[in-house]
PDB file of N, CA and C in Angstrom:
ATOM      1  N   UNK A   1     127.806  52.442  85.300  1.00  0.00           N
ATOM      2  CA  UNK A   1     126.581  51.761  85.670  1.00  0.00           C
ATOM      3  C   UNK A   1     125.381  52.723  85.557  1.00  0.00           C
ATOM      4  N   UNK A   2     125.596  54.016  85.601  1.00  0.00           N
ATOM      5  CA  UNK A   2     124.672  55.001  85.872  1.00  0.00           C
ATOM      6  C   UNK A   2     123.930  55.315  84.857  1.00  0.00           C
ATOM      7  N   UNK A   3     125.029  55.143  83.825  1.00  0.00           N
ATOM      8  CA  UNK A   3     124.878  55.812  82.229  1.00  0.00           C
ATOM      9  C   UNK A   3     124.107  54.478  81.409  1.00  0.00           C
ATOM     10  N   UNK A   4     124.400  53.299  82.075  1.00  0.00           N
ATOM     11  CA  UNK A   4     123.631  52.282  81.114  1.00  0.00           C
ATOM     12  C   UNK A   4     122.313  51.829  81.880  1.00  0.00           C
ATOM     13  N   UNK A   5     122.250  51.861  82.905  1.00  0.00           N
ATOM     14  CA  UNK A   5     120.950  52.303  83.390  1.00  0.00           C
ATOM     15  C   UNK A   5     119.360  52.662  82.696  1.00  0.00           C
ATOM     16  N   UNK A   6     118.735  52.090  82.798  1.00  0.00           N
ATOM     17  CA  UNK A   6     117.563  52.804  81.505  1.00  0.00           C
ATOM     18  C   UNK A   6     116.583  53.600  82.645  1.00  0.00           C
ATOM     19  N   UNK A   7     116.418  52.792  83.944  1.00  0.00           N
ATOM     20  CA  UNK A   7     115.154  54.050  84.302  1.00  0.00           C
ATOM     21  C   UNK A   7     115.744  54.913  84.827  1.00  0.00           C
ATOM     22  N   UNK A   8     117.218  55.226  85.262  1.00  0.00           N
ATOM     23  CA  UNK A   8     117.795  56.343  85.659  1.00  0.00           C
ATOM     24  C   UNK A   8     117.879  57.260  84.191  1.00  0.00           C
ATOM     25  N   UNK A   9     118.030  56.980  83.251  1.00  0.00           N
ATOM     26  CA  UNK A   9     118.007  57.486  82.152  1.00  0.00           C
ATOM     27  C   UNK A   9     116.676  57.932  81.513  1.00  0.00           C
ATOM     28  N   UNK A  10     115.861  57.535  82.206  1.00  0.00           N
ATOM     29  CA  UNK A  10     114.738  57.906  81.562  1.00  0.00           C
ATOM     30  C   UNK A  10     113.960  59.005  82.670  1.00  0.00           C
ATOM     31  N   UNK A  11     114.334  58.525  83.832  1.00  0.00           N
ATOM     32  CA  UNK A  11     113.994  59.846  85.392  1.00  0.00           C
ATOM     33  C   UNK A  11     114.582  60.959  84.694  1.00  0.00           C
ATOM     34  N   UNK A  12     115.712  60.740  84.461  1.00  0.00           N
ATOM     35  CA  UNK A  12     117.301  61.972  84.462  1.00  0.00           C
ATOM     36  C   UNK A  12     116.130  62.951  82.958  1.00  0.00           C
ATOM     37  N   UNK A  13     116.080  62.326  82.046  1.00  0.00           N
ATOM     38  CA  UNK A  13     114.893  63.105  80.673  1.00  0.00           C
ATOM     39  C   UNK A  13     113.783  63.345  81.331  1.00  0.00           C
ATOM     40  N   UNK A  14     113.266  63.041  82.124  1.00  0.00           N
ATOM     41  CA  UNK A  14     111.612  63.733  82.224  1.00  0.00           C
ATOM     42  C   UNK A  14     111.694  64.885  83.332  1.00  0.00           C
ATOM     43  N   UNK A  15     113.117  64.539  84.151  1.00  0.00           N
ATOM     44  CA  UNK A  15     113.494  65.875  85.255  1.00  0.00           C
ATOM     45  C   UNK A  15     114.088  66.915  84.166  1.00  0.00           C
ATOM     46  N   UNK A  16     114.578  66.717  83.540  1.00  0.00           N
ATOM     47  CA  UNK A  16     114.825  68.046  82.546  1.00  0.00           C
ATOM     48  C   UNK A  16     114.038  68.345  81.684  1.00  0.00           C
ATOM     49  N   UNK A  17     113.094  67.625  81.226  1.00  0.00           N
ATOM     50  CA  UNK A  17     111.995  68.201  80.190  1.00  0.00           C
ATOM     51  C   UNK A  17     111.100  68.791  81.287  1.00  0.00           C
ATOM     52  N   UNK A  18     110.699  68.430  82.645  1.00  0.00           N
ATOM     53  CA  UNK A  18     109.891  69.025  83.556  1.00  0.00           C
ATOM     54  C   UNK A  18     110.679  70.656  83.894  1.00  0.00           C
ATOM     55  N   UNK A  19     112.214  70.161  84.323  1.00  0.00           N
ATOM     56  CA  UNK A  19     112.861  71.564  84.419  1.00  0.00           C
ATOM     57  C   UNK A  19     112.491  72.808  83.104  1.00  0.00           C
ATOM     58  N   UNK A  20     112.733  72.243  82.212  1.00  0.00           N
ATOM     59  CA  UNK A  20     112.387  73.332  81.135  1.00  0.00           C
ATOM     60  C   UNK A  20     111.199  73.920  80.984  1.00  0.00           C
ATOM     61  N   UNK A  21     110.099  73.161  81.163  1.00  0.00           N
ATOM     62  CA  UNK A  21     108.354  73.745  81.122  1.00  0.00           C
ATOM     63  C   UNK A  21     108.410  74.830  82.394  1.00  0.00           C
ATOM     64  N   UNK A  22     109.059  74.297  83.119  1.00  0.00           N
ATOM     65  CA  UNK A  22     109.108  74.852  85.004  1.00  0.00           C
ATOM     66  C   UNK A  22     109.767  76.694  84.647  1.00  0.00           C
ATOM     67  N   UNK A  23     110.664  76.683  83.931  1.00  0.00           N
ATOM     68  CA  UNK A  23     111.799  77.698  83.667  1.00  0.00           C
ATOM     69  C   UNK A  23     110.779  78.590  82.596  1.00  0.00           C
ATOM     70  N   UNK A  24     109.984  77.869  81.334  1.00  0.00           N
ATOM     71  CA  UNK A  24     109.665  78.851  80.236  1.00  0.00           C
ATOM     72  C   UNK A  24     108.348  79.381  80.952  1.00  0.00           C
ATOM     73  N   UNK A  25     107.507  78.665  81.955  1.00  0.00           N
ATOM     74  CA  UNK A  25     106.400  78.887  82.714  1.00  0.00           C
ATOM     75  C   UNK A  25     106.992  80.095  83.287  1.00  0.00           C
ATOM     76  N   UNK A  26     108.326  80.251  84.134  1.00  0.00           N
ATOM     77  CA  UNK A  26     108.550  80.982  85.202  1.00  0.00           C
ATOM     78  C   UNK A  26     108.741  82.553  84.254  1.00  0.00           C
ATOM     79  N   UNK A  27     109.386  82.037  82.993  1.00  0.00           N
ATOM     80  CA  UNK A  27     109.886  83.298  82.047  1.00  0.00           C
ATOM     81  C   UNK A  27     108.475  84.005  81.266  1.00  0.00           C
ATOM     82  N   UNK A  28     107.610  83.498  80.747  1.00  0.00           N
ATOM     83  CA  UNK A  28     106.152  83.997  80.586  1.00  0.00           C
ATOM     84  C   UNK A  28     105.921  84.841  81.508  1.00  0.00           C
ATOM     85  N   UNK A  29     105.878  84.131  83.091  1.00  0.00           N
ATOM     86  CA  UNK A  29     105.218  84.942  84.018  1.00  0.00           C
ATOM     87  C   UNK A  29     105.749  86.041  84.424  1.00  0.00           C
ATOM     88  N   UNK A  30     107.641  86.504  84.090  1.00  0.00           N
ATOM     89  CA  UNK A  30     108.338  87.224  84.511  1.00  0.00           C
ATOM     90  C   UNK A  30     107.699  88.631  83.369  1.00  0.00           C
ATOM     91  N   UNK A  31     107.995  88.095  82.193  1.00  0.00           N
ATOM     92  CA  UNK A  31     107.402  88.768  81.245  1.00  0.00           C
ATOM     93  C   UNK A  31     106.253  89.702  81.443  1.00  0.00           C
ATOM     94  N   UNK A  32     105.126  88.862  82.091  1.00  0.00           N
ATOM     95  CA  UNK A  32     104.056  89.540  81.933  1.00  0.00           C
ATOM     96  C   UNK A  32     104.151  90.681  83.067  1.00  0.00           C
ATOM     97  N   UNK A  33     104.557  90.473  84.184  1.00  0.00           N
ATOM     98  CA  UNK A  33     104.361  91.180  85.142  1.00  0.00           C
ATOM     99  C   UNK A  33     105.523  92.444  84.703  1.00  0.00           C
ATOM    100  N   UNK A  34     106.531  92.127  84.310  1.00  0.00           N
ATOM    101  CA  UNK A  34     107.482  93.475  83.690  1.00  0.00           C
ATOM    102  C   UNK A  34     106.648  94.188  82.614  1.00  0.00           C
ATOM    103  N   UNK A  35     105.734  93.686  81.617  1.00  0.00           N
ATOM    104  CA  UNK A  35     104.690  94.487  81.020  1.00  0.00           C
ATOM    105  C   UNK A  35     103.470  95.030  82.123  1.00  0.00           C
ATOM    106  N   UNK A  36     103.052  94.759  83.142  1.00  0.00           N
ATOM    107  CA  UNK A  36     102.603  95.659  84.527  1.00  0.00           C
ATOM    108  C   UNK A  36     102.836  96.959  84.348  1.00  0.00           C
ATOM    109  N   UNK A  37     101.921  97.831  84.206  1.00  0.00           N
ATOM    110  CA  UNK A  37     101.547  99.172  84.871  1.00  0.00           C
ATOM    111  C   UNK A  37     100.914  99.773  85.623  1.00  0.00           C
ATOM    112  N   UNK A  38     101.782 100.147  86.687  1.00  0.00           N
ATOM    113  CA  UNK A  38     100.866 100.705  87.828  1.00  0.00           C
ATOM    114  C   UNK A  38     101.341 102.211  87.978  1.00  0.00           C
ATOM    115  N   UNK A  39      99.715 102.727  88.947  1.00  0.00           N
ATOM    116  CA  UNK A  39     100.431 104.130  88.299  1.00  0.00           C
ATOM    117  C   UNK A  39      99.208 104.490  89.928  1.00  0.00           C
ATOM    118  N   UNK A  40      99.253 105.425  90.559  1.00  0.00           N
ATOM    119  CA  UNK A  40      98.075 105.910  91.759  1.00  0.00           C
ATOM    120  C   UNK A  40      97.800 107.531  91.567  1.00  0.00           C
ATOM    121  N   UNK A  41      96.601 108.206  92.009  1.00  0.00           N
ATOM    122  CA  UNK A  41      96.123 108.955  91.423  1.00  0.00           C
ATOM    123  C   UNK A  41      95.626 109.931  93.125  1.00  0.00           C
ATOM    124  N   UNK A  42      96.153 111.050  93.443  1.00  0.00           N
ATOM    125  CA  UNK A  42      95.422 111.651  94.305  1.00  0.00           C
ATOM    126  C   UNK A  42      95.064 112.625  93.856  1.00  0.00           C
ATOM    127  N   UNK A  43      93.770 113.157  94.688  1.00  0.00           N
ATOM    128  CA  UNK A  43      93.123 114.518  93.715  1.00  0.00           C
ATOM    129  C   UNK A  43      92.279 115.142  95.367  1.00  0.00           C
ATOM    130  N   UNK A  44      92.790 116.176  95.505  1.00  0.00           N
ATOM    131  CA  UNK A  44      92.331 116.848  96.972  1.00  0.00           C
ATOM    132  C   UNK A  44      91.578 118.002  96.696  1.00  0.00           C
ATOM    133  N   UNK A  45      90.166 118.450  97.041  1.00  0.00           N
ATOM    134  CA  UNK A  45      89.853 119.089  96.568  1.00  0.00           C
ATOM    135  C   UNK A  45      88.622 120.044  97.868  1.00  0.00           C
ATOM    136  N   UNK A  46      88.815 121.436  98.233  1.00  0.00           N
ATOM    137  CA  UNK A  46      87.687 121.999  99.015  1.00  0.00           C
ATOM    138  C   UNK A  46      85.851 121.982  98.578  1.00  0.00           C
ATOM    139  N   UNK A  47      85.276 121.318  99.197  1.00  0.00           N
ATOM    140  CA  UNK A  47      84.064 121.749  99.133  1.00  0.00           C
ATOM    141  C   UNK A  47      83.575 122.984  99.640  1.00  0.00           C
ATOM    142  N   UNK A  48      83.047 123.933  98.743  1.00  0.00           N
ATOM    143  CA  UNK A  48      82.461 125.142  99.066  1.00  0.00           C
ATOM    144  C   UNK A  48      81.390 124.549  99.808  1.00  0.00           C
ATOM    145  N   UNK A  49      80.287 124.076  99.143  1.00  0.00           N
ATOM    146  CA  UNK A  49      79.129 124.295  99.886  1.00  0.00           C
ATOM    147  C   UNK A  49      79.274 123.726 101.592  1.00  0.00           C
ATOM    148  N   UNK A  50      80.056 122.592 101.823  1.00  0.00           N
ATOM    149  CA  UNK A  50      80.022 121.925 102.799  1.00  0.00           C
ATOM    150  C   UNK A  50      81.244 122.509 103.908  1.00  0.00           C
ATOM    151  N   UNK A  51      81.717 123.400 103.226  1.00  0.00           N
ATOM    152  CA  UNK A  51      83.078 123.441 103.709  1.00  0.00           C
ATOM    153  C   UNK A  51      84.009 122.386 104.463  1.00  0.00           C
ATOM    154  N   UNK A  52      84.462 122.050 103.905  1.00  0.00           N
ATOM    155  CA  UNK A  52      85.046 120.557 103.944  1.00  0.00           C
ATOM    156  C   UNK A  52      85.956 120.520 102.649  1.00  0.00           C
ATOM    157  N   UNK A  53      87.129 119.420 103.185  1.00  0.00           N
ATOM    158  CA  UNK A  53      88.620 119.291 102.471  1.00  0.00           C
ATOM    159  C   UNK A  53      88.402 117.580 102.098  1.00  0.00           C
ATOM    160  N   UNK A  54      87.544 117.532 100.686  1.00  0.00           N
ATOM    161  CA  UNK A  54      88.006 116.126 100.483  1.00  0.00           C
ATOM    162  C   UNK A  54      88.679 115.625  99.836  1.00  0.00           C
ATOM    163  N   UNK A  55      89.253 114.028  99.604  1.00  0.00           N
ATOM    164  CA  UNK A  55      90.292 113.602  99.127  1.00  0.00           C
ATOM    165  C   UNK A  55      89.694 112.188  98.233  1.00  0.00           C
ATOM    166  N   UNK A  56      90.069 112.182  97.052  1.00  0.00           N
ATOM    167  CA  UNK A  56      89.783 111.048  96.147  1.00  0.00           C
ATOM    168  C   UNK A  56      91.557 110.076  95.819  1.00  0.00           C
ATOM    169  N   UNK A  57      91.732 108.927  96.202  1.00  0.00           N
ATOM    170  CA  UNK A  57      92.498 108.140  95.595  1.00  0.00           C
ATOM    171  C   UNK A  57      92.552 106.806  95.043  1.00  0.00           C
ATOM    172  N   UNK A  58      93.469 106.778  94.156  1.00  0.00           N
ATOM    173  CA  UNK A  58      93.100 105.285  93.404  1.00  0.00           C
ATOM    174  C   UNK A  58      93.980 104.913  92.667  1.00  0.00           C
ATOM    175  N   UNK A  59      94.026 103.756  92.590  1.00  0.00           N
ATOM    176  CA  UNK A  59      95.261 103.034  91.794  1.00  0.00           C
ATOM    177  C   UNK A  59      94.815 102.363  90.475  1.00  0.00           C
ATOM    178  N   UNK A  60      95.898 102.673  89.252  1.00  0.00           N
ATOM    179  CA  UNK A  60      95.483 102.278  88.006  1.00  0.00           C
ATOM    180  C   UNK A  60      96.626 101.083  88.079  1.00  0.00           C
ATOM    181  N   UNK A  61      95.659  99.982  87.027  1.00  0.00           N
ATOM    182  CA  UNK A  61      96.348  98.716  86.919  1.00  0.00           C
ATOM    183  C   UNK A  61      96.477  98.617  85.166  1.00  0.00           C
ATOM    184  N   UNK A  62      97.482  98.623  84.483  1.00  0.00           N
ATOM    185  CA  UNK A  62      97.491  98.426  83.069  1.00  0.00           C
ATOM    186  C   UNK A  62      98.429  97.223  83.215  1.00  0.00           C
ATOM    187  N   UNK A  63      97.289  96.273  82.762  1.00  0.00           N
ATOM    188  CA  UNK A  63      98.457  94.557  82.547  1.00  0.00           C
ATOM    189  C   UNK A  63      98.297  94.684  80.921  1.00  0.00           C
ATOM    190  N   UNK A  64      97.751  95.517  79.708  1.00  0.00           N
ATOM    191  CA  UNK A  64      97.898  95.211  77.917  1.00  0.00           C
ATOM    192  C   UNK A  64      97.700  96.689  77.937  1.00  0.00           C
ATOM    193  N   UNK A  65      97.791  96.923  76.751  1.00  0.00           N
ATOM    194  CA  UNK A  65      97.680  98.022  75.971  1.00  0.00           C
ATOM    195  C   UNK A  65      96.071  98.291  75.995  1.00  0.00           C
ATOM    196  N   UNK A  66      95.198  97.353  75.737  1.00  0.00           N
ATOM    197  CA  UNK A  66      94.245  97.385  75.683  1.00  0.00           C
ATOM    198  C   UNK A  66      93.031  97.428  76.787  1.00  0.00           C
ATOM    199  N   UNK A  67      93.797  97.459  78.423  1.00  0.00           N
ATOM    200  CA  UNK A  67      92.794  97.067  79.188  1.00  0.00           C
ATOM    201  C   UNK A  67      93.635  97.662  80.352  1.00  0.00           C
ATOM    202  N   UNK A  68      92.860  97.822  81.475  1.00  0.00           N
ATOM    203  CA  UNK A  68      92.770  98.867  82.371  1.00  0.00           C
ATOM    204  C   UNK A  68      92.139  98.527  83.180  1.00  0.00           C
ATOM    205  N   UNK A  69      92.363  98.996  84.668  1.00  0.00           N
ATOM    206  CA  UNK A  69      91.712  98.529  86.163  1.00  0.00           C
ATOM    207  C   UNK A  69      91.540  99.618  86.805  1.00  0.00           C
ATOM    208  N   UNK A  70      90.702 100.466  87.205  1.00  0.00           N
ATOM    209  CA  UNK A  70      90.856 101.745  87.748  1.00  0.00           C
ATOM    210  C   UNK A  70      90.329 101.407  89.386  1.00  0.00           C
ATOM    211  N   UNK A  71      90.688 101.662  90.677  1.00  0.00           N
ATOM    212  CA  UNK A  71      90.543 101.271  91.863  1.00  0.00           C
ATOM    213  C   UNK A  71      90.657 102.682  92.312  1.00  0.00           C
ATOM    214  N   UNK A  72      89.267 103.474  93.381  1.00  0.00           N
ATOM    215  CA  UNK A  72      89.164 103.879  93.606  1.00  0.00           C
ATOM    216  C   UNK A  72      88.731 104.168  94.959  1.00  0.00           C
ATOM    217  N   UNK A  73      88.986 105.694  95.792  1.00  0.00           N
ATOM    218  CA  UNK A  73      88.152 105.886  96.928  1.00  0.00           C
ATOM    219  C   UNK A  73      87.757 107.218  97.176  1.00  0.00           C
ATOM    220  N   UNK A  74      86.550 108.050  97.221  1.00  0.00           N
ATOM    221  CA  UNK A  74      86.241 109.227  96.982  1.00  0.00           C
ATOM    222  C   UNK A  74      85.879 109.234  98.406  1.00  0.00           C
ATOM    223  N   UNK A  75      86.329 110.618  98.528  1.00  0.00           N
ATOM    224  CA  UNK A  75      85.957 111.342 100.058  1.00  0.00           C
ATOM    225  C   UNK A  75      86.542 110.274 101.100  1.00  0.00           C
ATOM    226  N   UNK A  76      88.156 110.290 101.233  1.00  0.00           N
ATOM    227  CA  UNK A  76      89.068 109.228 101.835  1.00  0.00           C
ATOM    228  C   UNK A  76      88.673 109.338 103.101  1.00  0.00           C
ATOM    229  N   UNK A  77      88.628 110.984 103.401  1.00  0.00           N
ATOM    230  CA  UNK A  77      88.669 111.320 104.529  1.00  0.00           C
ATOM    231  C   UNK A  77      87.382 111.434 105.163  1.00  0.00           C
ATOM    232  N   UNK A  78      86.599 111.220 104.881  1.00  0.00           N
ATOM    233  CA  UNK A  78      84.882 111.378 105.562  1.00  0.00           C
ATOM    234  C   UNK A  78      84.465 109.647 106.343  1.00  0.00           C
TER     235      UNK A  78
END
């Protein structure tokens, strides 16, 4: 009865054509984020004149080959 059914047969195709967009959507997005580069940057350094110990850090974001996010904070500690 299930199998001769037409709108169960036609639900049963649009839940698996939806499943598949759902799955190649999920695999794109897995993709991209495994191409993700992250990378953080500390750099500590004495000021003579001020005498003072400051600290610069920041996090690099590479999502392409071509492009870059640099996030920064100079003088962490002040």
């Amino acid at each position: 009865m299930l199998i001769n059914d037409e709108q169960i047969s036609k639900d049963l195709k649009e839940t698996v054509a939806c499943t598949k967009e759902t799955v190649k959507g999920l695999k794109d997005t897995i993709d991209k984020v495994n191409k993700l580069q992250l990378s953080w940057k500390y750099v500590g350094r004495y000021d003579m004149k001020d005498k003072k110990f400051r600290s610069d850090v920041g996090i690099n974001i590479i999502p392409s080959h071509n492009k870059f996010y640099y996030f920064g904070i100079s003088n962490a500690t002040d």
